[in-house]
PDB file of N, CA and C in Angstrom:
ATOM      1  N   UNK A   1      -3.351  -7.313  10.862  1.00  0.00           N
ATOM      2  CA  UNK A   1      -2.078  -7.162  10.181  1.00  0.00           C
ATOM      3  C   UNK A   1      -1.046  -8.060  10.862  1.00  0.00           C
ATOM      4  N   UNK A   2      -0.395  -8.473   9.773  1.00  0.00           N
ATOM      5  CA  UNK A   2       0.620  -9.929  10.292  1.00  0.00           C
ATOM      6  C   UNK A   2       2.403  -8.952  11.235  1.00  0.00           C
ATOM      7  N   UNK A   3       2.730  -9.155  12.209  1.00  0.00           N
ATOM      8  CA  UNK A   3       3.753  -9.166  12.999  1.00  0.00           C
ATOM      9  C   UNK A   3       4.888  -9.820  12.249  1.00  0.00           C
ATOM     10  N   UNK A   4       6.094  -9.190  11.850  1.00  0.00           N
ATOM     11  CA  UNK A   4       7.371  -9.557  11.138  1.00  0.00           C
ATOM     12  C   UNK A   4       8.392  -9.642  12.269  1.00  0.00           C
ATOM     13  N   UNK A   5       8.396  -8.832  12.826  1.00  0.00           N
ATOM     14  CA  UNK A   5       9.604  -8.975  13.977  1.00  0.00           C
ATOM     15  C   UNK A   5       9.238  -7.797  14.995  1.00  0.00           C
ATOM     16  N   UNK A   6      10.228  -7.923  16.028  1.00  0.00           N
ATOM     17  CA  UNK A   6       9.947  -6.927  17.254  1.00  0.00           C
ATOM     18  C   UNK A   6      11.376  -6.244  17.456  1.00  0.00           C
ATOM     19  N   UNK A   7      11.600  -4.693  17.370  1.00  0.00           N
ATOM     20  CA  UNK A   7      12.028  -3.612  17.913  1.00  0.00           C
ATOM     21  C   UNK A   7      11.984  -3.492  19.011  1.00  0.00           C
ATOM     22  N   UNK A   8      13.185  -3.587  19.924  1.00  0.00           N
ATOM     23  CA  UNK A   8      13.368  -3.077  20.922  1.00  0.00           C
ATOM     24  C   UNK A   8      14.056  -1.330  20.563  1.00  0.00           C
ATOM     25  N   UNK A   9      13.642  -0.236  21.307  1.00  0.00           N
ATOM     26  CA  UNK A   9      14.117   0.649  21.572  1.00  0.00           C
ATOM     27  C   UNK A   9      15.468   0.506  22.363  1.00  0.00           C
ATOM     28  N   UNK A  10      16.726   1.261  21.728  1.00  0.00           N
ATOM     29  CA  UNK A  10      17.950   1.176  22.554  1.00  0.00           C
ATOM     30  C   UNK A  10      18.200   1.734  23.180  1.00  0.00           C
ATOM     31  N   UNK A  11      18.159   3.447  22.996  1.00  0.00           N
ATOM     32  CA  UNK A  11      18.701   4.964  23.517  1.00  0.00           C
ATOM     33  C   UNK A  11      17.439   5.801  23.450  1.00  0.00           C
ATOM     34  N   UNK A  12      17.603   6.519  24.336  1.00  0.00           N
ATOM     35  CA  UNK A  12      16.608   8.245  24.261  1.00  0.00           C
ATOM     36  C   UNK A  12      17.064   8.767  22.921  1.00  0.00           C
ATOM     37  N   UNK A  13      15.842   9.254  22.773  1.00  0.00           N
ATOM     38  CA  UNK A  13      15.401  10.204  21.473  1.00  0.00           C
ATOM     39  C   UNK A  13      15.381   9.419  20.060  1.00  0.00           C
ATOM     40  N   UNK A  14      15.299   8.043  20.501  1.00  0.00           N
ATOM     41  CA  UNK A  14      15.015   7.393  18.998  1.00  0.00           C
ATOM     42  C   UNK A  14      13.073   7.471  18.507  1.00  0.00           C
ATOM     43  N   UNK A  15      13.745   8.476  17.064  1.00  0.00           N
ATOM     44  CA  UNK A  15      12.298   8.928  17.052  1.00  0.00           C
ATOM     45  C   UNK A  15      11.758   7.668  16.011  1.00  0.00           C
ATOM     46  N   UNK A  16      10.326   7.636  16.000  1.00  0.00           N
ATOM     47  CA  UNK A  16       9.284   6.488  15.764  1.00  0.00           C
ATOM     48  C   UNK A  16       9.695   6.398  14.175  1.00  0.00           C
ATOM     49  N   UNK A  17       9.805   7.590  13.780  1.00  0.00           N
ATOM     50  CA  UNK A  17       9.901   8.082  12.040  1.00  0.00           C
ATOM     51  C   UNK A  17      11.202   7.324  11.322  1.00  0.00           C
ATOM     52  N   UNK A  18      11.888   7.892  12.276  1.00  0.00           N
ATOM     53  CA  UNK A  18      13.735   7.292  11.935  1.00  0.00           C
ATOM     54  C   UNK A  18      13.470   5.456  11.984  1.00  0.00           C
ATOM     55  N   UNK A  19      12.656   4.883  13.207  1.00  0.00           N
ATOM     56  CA  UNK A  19      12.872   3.460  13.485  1.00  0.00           C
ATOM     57  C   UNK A  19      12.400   3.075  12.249  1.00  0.00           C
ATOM     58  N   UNK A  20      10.904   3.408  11.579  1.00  0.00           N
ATOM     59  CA  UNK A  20      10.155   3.183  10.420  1.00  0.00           C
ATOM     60  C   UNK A  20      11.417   2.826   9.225  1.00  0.00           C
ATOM     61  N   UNK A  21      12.010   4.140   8.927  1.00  0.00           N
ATOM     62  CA  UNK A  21      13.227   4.098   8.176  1.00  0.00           C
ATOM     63  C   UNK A  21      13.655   3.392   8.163  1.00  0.00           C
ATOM     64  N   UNK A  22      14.642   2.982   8.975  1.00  0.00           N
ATOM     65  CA  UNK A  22      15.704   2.054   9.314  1.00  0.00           C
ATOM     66  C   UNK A  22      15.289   0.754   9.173  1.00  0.00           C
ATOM     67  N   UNK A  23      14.147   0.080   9.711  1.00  0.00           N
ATOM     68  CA  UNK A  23      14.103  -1.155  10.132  1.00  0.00           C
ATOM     69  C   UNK A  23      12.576  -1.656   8.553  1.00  0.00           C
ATOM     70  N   UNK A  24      12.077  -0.759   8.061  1.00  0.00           N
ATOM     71  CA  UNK A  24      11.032  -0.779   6.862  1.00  0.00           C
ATOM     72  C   UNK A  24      11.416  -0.283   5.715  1.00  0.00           C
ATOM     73  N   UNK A  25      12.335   0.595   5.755  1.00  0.00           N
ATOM     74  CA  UNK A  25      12.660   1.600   4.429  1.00  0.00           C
ATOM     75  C   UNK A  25      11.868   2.905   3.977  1.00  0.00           C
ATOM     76  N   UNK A  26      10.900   2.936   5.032  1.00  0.00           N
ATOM     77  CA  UNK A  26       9.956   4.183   4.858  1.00  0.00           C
ATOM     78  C   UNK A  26       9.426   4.648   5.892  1.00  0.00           C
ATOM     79  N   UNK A  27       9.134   5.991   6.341  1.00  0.00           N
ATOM     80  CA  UNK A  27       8.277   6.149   7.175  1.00  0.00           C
ATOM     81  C   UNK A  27       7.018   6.585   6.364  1.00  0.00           C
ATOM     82  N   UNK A  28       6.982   6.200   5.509  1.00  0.00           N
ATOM     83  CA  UNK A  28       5.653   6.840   4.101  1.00  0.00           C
ATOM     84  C   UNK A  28       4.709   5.825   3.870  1.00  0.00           C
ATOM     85  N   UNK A  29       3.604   6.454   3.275  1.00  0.00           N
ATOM     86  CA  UNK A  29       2.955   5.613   2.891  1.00  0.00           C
ATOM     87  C   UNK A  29       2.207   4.455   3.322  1.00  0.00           C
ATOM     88  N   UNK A  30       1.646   4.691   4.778  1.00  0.00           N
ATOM     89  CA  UNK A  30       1.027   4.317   5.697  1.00  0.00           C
ATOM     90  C   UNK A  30       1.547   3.084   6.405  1.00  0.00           C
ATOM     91  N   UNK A  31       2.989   3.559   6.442  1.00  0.00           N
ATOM     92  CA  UNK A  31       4.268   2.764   7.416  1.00  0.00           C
ATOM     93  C   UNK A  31       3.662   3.099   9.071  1.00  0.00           C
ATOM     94  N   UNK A  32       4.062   4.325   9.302  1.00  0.00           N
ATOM     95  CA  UNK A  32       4.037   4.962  10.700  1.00  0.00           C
ATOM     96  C   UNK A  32       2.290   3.991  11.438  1.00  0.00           C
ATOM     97  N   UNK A  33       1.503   4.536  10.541  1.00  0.00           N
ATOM     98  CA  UNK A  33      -0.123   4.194  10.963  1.00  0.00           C
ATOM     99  C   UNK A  33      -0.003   2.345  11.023  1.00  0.00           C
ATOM    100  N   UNK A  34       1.116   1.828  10.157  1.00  0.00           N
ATOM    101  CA  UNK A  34       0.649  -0.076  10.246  1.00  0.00           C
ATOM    102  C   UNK A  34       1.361  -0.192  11.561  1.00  0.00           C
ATOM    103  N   UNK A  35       2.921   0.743  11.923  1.00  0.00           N
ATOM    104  CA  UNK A  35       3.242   0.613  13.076  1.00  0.00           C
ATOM    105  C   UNK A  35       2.125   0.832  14.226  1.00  0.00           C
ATOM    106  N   UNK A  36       1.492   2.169  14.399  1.00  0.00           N
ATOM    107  CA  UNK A  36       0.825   2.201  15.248  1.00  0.00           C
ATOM    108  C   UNK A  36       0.057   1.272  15.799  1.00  0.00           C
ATOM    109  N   UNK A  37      -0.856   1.038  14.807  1.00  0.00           N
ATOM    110  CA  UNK A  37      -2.288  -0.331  14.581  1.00  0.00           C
ATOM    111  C   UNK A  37      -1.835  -1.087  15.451  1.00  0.00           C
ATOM    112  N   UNK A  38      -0.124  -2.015  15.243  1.00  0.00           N
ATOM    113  CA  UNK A  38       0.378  -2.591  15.729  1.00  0.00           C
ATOM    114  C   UNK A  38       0.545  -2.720  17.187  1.00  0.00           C
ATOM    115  N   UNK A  39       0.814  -1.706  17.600  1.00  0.00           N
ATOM    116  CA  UNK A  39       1.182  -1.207  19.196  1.00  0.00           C
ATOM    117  C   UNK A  39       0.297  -0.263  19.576  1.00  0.00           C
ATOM    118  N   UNK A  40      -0.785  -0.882  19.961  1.00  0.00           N
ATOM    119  CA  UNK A  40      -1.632  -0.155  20.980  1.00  0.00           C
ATOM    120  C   UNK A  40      -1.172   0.422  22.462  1.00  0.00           C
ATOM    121  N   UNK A  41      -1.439   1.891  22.330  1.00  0.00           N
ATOM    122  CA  UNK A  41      -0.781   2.548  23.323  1.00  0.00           C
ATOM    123  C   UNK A  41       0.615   3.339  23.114  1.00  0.00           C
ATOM    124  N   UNK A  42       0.788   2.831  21.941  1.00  0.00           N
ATOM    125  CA  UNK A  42       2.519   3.549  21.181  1.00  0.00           C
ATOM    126  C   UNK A  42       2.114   4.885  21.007  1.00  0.00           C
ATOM    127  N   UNK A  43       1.141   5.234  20.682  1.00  0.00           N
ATOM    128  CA  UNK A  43       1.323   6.890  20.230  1.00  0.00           C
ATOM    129  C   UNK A  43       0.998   7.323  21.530  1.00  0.00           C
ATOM    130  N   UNK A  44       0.532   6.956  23.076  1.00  0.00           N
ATOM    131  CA  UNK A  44       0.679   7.910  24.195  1.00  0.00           C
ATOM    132  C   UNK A  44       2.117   8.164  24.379  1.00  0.00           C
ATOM    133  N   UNK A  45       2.769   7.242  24.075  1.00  0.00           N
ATOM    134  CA  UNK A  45       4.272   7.713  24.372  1.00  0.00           C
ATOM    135  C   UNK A  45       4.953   8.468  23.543  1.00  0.00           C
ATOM    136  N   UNK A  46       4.380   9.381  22.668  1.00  0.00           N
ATOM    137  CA  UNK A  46       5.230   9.864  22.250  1.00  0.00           C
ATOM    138  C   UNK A  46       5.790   9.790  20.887  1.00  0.00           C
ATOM    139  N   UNK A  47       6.945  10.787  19.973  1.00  0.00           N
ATOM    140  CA  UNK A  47       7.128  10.135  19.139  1.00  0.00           C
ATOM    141  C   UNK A  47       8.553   9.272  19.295  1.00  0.00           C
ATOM    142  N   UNK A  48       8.940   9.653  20.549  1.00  0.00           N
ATOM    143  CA  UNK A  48      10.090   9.430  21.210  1.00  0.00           C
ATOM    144  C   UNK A  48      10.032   8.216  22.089  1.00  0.00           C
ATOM    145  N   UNK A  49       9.847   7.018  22.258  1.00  0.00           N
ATOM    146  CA  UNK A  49       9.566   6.029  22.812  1.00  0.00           C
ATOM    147  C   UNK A  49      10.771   5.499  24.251  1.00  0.00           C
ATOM    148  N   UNK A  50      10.205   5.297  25.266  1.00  0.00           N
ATOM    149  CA  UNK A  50      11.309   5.469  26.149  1.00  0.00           C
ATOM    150  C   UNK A  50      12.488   3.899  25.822  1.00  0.00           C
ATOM    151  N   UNK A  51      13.735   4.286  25.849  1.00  0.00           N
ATOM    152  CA  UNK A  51      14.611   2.711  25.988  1.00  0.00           C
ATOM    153  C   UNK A  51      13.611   1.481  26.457  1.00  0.00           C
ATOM    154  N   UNK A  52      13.745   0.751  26.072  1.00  0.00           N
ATOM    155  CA  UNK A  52      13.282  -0.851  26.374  1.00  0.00           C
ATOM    156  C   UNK A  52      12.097  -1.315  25.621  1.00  0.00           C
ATOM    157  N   UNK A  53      11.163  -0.225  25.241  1.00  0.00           N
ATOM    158  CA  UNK A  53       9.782  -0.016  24.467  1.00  0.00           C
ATOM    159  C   UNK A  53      10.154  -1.313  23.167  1.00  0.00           C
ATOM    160  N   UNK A  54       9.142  -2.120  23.501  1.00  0.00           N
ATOM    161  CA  UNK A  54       9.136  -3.442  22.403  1.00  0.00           C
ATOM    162  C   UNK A  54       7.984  -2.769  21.095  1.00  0.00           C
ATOM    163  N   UNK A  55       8.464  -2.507  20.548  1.00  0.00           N
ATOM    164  CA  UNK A  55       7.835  -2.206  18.748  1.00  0.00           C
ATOM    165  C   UNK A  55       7.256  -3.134  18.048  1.00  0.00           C
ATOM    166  N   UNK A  56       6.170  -3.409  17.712  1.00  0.00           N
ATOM    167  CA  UNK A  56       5.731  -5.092  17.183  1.00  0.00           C
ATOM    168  C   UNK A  56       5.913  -4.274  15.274  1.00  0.00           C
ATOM    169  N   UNK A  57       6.884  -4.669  13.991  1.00  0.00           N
ATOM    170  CA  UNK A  57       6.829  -4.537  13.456  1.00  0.00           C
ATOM    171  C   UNK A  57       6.057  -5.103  12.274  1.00  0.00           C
ATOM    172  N   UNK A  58       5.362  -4.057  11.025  1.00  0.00           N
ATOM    173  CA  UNK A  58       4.922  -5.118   9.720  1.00  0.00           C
ATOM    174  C   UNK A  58       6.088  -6.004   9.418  1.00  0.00           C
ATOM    175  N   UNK A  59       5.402  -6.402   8.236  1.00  0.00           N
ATOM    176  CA  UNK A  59       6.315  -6.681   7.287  1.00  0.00           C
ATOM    177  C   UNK A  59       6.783  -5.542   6.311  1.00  0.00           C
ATOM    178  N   UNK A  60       8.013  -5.641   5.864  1.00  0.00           N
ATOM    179  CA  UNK A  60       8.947  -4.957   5.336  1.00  0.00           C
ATOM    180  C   UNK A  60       7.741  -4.516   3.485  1.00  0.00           C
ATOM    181  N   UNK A  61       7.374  -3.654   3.013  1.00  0.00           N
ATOM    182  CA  UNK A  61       6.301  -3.197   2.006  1.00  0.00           C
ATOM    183  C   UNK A  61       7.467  -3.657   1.177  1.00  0.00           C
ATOM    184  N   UNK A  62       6.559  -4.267   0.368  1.00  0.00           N
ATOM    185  CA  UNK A  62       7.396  -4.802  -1.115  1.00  0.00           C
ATOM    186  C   UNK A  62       6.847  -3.882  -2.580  1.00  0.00           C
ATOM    187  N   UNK A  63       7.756  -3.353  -2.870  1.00  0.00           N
ATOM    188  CA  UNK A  63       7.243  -2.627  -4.612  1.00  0.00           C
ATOM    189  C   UNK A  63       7.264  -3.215  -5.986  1.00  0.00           C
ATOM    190  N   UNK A  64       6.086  -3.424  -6.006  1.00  0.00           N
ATOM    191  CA  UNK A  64       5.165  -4.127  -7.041  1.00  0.00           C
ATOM    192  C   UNK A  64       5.428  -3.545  -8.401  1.00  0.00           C
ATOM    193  N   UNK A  65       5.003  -2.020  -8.155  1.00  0.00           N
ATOM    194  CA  UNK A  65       4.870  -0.933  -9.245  1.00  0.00           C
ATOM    195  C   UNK A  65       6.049  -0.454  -9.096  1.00  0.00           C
ATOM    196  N   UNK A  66       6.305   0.392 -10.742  1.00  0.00           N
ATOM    197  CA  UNK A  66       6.994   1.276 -11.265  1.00  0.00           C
ATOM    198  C   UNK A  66       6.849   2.419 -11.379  1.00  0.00           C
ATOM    199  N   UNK A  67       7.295   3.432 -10.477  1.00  0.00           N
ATOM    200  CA  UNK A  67       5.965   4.915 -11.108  1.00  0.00           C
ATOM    201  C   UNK A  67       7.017   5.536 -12.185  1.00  0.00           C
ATOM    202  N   UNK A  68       6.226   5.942 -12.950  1.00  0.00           N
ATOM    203  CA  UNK A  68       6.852   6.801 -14.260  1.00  0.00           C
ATOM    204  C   UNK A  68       6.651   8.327 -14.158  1.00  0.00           C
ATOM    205  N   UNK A  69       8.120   9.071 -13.740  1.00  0.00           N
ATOM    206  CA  UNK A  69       7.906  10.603 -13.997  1.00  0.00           C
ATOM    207  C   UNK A  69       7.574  11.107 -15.228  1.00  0.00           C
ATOM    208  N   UNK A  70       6.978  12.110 -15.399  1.00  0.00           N
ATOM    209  CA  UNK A  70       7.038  12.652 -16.617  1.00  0.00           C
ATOM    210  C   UNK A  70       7.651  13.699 -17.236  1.00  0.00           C
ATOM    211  N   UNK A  71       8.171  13.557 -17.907  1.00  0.00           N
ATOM    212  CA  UNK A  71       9.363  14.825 -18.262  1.00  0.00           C
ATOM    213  C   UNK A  71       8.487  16.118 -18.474  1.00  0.00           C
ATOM    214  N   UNK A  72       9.209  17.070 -18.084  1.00  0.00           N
ATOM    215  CA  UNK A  72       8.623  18.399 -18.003  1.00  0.00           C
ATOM    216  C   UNK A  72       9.578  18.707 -19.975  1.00  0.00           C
ATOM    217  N   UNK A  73      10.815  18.604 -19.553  1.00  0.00           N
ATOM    218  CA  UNK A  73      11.122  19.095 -21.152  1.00  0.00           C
ATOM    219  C   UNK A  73      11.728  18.068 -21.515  1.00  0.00           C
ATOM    220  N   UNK A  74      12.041  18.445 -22.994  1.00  0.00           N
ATOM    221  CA  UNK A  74      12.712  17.445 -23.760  1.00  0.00           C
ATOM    222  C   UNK A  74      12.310  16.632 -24.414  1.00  0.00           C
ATOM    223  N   UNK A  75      12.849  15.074 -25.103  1.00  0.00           N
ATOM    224  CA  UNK A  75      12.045  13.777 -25.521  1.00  0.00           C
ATOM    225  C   UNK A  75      13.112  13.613 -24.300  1.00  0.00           C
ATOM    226  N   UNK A  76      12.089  12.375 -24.188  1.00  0.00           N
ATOM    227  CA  UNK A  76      12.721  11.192 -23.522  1.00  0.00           C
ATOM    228  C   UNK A  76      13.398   9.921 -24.393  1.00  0.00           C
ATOM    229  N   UNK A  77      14.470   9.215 -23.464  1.00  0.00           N
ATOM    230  CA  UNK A  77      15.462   8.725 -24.507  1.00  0.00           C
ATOM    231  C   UNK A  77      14.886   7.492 -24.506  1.00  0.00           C
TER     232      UNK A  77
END
C-alpha cells in the first residue's frame, strides 16, 4: 500500500480513530487496518500514540459510488 504523507503525533491522548478522521475523513471502512498495515508496531502502542509517534498515512479513499437509501415510506420525489 502506497504512503501519502506522514503524521506526526502532537499532544497526549490523540486517539488513532480521531487522527483517521481528521487527516482521511473516516475511521471506517478499513481506514484504521490500512493505517495499521502501514505502521508496524502502531497497535503495541496503543490507541493513544505517545507525542512525536510518526504515522505513515494512505491515501485519502476517494468515493466512486453512490449508495441509494431506500425509503421506508412514502414515494420518492
Amino acid at each position: 500500500m502506497a504512503v501519502d504523507r506522514i503524521y506526526t503525533v502532537r499532544r497526549d491522548g490523540e486517539r488513532l480513530d480521531k487522527i483517521a478522521r481528521a487527516e482521511l475523513g473516516s475511521e471506517r471502512g478499513g481506514t484504521l487496518e490500512a493505517i495499521l498495515d502501514l505502521n508496524p508496531g502502531l497497535a503495541a502502542l496503543g490507541d493513544t500514540p505517545p507525542p512525536g509517534t510518526k504515522i505513515r498515512l494512505p491515501p485519502r479513499p476517494t468515493s466512486t459510488s453512490v449508495t441509494t437509501v431506500p425509503r421506508i415510506w412514502g414515494e420518492q420525489e
